[in-house]
Protein backbone atom coordinates (compact mmCIF):
# COMPACT_ATOMS: atom_id res chain seq x y z
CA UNK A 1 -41.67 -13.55 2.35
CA UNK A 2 -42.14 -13.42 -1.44
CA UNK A 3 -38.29 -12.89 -3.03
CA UNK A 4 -38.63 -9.38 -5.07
CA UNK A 5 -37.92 -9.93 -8.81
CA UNK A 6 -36.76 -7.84 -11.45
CA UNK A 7 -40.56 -8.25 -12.63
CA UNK A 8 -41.48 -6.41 -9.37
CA UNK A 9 -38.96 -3.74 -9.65
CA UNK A 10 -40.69 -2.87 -13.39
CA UNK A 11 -44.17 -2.91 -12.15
CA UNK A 12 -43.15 0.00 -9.58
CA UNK A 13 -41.20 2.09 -12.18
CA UNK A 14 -43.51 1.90 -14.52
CA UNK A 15 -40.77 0.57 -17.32
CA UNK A 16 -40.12 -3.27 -19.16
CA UNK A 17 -38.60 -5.94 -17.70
CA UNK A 18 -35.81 -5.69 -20.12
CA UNK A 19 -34.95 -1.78 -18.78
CA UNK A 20 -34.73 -2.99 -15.96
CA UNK A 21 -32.35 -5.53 -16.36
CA UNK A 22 -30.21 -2.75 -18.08
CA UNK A 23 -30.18 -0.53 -15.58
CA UNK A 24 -29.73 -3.11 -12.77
CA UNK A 25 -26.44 -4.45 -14.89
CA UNK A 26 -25.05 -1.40 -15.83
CA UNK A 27 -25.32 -1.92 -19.60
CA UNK A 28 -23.48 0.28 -21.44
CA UNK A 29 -24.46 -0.78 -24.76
CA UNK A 30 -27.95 0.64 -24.43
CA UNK A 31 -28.95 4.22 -24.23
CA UNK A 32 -30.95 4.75 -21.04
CA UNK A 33 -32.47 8.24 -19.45
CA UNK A 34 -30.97 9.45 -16.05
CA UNK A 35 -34.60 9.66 -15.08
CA UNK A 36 -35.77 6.32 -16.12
CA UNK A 37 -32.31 5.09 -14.47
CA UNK A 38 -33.37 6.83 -11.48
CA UNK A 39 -36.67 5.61 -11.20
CA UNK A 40 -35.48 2.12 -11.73
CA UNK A 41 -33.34 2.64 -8.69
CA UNK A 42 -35.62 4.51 -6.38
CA UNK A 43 -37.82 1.18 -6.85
CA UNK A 44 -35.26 -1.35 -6.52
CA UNK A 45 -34.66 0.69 -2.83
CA UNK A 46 -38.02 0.60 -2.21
CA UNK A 47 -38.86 -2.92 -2.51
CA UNK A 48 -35.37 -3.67 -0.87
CA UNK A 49 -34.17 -5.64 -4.24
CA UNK A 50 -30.97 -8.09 -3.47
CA UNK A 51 -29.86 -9.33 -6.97
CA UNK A 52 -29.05 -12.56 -7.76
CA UNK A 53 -25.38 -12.63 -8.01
CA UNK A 54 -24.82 -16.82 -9.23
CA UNK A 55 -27.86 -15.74 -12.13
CA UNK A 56 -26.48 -12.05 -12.63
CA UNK A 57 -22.92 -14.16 -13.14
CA UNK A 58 -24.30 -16.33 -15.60
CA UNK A 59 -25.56 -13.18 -17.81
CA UNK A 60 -22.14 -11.21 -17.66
CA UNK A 61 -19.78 -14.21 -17.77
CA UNK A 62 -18.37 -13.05 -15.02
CA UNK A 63 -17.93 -13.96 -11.07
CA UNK A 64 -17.92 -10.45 -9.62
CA UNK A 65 -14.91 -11.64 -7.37
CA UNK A 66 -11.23 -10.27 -7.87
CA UNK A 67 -8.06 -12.19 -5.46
CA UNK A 68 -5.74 -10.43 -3.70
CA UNK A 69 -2.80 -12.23 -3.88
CA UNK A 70 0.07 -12.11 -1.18
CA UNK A 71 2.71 -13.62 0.61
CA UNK A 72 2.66 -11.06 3.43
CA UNK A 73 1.16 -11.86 6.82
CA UNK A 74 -2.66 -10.95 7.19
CA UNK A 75 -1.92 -9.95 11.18
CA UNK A 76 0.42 -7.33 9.22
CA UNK A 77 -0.77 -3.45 8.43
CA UNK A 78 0.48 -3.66 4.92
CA UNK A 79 -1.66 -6.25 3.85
CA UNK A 80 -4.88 -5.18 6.50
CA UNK A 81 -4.43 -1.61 5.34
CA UNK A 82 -4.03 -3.35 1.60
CA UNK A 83 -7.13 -4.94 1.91
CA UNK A 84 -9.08 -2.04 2.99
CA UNK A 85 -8.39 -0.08 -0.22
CA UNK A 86 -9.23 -2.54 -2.57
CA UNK A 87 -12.47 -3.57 -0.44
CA UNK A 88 -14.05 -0.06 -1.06
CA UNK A 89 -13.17 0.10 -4.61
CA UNK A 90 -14.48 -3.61 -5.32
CA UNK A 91 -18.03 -2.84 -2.78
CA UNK A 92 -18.86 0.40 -4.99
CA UNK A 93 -18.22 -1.96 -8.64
CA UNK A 94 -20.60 -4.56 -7.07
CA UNK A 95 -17.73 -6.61 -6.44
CA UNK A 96 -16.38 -9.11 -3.48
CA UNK A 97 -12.58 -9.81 -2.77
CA UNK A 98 -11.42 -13.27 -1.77
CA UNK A 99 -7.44 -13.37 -0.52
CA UNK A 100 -5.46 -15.87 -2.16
CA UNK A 101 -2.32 -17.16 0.26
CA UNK A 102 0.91 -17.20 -2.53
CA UNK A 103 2.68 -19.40 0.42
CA UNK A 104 2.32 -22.89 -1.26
CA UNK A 105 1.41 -21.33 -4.50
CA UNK A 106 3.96 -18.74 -5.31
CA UNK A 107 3.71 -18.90 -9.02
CA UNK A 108 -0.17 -18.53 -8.64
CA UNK A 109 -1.26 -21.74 -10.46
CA UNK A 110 -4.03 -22.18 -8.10
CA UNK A 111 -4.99 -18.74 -8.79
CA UNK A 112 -4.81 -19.11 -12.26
CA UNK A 113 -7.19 -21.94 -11.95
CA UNK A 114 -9.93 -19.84 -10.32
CA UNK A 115 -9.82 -17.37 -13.48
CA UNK A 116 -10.32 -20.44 -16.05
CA UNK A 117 -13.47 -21.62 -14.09
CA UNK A 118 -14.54 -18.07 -13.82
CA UNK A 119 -14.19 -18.12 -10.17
CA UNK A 120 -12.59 -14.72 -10.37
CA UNK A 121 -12.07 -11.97 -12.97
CA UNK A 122 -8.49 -10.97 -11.65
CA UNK A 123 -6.12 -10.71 -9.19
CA UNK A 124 -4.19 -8.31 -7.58
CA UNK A 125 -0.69 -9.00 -6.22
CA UNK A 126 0.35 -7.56 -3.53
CA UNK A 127 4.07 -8.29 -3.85
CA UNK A 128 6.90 -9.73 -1.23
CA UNK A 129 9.69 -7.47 -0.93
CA UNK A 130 11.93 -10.92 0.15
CA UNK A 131 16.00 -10.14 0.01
CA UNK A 132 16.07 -14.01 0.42
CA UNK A 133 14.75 -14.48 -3.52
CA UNK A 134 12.02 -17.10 -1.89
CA UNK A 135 9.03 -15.31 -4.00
CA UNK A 136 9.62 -14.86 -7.58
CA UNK A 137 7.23 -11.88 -9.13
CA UNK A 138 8.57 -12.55 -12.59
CA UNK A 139 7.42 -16.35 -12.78
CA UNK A 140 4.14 -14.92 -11.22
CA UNK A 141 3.19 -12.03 -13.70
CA UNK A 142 4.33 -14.73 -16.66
CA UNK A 143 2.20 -17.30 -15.36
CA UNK A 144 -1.31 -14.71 -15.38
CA UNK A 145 -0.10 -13.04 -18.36
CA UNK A 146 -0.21 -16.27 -20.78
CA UNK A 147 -3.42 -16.96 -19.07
CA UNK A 148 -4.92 -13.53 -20.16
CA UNK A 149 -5.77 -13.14 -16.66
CA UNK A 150 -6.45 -9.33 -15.48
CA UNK A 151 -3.74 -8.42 -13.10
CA UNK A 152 -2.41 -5.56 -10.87
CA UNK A 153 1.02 -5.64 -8.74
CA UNK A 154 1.67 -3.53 -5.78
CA UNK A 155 5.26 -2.91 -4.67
CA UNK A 156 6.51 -4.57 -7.67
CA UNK A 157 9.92 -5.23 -8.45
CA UNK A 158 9.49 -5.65 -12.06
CA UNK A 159 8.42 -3.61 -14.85
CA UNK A 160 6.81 -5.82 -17.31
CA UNK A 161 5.10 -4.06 -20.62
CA UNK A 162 1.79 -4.02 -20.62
CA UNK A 163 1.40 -4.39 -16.93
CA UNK A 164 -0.25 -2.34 -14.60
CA UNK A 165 1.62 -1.21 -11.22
CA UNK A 166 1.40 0.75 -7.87
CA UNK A 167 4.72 1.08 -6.65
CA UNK A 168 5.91 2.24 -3.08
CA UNK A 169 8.02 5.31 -2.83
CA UNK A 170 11.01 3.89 -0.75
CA UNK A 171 13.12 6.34 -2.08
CA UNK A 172 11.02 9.28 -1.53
CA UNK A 173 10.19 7.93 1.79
CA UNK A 174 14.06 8.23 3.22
CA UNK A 175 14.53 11.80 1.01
CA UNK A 176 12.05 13.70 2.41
CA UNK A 177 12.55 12.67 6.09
CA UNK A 178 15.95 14.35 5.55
CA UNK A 179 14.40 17.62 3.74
CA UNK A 180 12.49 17.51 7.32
CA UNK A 181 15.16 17.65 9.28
CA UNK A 182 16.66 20.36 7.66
CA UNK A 183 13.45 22.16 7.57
CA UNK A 184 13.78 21.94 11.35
CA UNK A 185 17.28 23.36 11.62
CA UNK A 186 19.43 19.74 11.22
CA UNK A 187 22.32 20.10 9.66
CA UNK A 188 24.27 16.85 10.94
CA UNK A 189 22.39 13.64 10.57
CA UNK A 190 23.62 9.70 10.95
CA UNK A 191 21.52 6.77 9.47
CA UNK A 192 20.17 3.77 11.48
CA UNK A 193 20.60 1.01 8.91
CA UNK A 194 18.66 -2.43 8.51
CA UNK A 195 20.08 -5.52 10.29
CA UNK A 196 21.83 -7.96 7.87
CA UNK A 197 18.71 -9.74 7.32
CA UNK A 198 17.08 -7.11 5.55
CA UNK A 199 20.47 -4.92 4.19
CA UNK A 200 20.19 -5.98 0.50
CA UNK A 201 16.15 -5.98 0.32
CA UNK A 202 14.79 -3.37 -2.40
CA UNK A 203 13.21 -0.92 -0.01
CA UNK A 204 16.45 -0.83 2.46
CA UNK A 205 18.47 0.27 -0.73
CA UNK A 206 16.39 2.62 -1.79
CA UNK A 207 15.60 3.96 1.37
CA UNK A 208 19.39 4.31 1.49
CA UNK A 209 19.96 5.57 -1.61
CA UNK A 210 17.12 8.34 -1.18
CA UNK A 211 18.95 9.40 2.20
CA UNK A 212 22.52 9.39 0.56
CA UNK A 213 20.96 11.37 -2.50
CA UNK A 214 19.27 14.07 0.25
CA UNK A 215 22.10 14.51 2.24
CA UNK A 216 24.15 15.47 -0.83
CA UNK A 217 21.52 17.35 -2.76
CA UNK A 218 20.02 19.04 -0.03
CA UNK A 219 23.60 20.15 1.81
CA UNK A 220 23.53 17.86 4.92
CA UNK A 221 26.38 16.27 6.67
CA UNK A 222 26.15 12.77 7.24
CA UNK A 223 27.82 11.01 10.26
CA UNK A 224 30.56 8.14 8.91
CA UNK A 225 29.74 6.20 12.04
CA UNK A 226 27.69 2.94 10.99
CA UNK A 227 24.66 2.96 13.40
CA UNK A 228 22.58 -0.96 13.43
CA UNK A 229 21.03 -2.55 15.82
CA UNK A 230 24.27 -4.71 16.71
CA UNK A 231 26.09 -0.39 17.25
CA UNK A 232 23.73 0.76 19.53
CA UNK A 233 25.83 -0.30 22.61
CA UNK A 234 28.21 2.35 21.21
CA UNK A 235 25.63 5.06 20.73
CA UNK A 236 27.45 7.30 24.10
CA UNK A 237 30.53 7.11 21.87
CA UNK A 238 28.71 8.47 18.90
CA UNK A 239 26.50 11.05 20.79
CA UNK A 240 30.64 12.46 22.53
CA UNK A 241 32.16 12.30 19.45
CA UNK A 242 32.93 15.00 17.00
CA UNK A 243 30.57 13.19 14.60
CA UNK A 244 27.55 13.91 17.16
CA UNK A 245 24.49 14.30 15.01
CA UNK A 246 21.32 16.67 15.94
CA UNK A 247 19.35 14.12 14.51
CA UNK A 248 18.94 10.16 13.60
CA UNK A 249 17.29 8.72 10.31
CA UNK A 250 15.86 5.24 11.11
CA UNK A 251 15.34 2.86 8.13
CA UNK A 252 12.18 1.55 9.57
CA UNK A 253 9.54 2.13 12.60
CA UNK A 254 11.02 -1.30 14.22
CA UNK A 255 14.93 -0.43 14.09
CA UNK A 256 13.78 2.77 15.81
CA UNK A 257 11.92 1.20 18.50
CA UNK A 258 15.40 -0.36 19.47
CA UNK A 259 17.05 3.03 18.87
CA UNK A 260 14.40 4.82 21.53
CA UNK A 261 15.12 2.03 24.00
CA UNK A 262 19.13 2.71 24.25
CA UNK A 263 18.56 6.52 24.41
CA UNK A 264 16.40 5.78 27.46
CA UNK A 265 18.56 3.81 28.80
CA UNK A 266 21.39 5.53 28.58
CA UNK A 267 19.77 8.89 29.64
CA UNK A 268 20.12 10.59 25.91
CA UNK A 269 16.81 12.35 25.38
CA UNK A 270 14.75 12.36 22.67
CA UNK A 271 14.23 15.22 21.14
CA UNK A 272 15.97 17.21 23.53
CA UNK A 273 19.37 15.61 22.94
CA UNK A 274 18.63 14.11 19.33
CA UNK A 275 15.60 14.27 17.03
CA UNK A 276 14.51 10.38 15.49
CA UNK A 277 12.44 9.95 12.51
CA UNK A 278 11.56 7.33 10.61
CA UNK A 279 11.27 5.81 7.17
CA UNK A 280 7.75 4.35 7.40
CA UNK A 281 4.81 4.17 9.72
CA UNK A 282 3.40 1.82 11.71
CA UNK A 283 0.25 1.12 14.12
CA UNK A 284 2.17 1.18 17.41
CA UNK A 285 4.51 4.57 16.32
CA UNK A 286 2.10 6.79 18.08
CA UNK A 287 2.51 4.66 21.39
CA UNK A 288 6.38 4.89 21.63
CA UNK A 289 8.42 6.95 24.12
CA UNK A 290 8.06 9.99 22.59
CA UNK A 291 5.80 9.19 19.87
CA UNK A 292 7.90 8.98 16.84
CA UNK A 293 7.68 11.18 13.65
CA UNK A 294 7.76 8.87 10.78
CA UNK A 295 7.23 9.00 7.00
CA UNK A 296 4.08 7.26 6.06
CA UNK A 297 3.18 5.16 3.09
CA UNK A 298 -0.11 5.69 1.97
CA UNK A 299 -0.76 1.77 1.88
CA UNK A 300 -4.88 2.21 1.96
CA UNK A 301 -4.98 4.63 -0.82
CA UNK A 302 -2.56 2.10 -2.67
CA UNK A 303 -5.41 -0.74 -2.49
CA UNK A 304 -7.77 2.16 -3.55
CA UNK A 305 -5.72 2.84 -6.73
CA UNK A 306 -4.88 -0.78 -7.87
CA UNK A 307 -8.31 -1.48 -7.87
CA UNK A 308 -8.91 1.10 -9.76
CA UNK A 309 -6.90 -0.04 -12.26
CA UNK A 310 -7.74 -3.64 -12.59
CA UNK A 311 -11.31 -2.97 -12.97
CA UNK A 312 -10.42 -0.13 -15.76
CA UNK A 313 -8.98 -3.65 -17.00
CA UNK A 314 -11.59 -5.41 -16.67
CA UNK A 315 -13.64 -2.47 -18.16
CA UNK A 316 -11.58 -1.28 -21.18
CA UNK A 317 -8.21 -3.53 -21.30
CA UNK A 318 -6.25 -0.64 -20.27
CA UNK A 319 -3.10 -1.79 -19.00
CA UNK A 320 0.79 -0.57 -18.85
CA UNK A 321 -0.05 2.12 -16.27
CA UNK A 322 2.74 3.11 -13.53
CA UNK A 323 1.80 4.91 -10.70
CA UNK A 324 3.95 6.54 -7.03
CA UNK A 325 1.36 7.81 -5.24
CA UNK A 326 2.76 10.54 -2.72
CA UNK A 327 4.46 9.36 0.99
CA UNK A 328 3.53 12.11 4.19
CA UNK A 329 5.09 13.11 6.96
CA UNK A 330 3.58 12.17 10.22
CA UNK A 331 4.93 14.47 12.59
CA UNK A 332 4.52 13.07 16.51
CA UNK A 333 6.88 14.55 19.22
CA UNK A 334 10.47 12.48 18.25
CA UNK A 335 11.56 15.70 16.09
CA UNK A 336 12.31 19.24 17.15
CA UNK A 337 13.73 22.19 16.01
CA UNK A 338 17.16 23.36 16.03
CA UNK A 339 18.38 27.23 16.85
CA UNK A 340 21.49 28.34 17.26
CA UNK A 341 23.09 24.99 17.12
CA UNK A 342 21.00 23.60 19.63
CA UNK A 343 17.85 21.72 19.67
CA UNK A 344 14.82 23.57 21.29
């Protein structure tokens, strides 16, 4: 079958060649008619045009490919959910996305590379939240910058001038699971805090800064008892004590999972006895015993937005934009309400 050419497309609107090529590249530089852009696109459908994408390259001086760069684990819902957002952004510009692996190139040299022989037109970084200091975002967002290279970061720990940024809430993710609570009647809360491993990370300090900052600002006592993973065996002392809380504030989905198991096991039920919520969400939250409320990150709509901004960047330069899009509560059957002092 004879490969449809722009020629073709022309012949059935009824316009040049060279309109056609306009239309078909989105040239802004020329004035065009909504109806003669219309009819150059009711054609192109018609004869079931696919463009050329190594020749349309070649004319725009540009690949039509951005990277997303990461260090996180593709198996994980961050980076899937990632993904996804910047996918449907990139599909509607025309564009594909290729993932770049920072593990063996962490200060994105390689990456770097693929810009300079206009493999891609930018990259999006999809930072590593690592308390171990393994990934360095600074010598990354250097290393693009003096290469002129387009660039978004996501979950950023930095806050470099003229740099565009999507940053996760952590605070507001641990705040407004205890504005929840007290919406619900809670009035005595304890906090499940990250194993050592994790303690000093960015989002585990903000998460417990934005619970620490509730508590007080909202009027919420908060149990003195230090609740981890290596406490739980003395979670019957806690639940006897006079420091029993009506409710437990888990840092993450996976420290509650442990949480859930040790109520069960030790006959405390959940919400009956105590109401668990957590500080993000996860996949597998819905399938717990109960199904736990959590506070979820709106990771897809994150990919959505950093696109977004790299192709305004690609687009117009514009850059030094800092954006918190807005966490949700996801409530599931782990919470109840309080009355009269006791849970219902």
């Amino acid at each position: 079958m004879k490969k449809v050419t722009i020629k073709d497309i022309a012949r059935e609107a009824g316009v040049s060649i060279s309109v056609v090529s306009y239309v078909l590249n989105n040239n802004t530089n020329v004035s065009i008619s909504e109806k003669t852009k219309e009819k150059v696109i009711n054609a192109a459908k018609s004869l079931n045009y696919t463009p050329n994408s190594i020749a349309r390259s070649m004319r725009t001086n540009k690949s039509m490919v951005i990277g997303l760069a990461t260090l996180w684990n593709v198996s994980d819902s961050v980076f899937t959910e990632t993904l996804k957002g910047v996918d449907s952004v990139a599909q509607k510009n025309d564009y594909s996305v290729i993932y770049c692996n920072l593990q063996k190139d962490q200060k994105g040299d390689k990456i770097v590379t693929l810009y300079n022989q206009r493999q891609i037109d930018g990259v999006i970084l999809l930072s590593y939240d690592d308390s171990s200091g393994g990934f360095n975002e600074t010598d990354f967002i250097k290393n693009v910058k003096k290469n002129n290279m387009p660039n978004v970061i996501i979950n950023g720990s930095t806050e470099f001038p003229e740099v565009s940024y999507v940053y996760i809430d952590y605070y507001a993710t641990a705040y407004m699971a205890v504005d929840h609570l007290y919406k619900l009647g809670h009035r005595k809360l304890c906090y499940m805090y990250p194993n050592k491993s994790e303690e000093n990370s960015i989002q585990s300090i903000q998460r417990i800064n934005g619970y620490k900052d509730a508590v007080e600002q909202i009027g919420i006592y908060s149990s003195t008892f230090l609740l981890n993973i290596d406490s739980l065996n003395k979670l019957p002392e806690l639940m006897t004590s006079g420091d029993r809380p009506t409710a437990i504030v888990a840092n993450k989905v996976n420290y509650a999972v442990h949480l859930l198991k040790m109520c069960i096991k030790l006959g405390i039920r959940v919400p009956d006895d105590v109401s668990v919520i957590a500080c993000n969400d996860d996949h597998y939250a819905s399938y717990l015993t109960p199904p736990l409320t959590t506070v979820k990150v709106p990771i897809y709509e994150m990919g959505e937005k950093s696109a977004e901004l790299l192709f305004d960047s690609l687009t117009n330069r514009k850059t030094d934009i800092k954006i918190k899009l807005s966490n949700k509560i996801i409530e599931r059957e782990s919470c109840s309400k309080v009355k009269q002092g006791k849970l219902v």
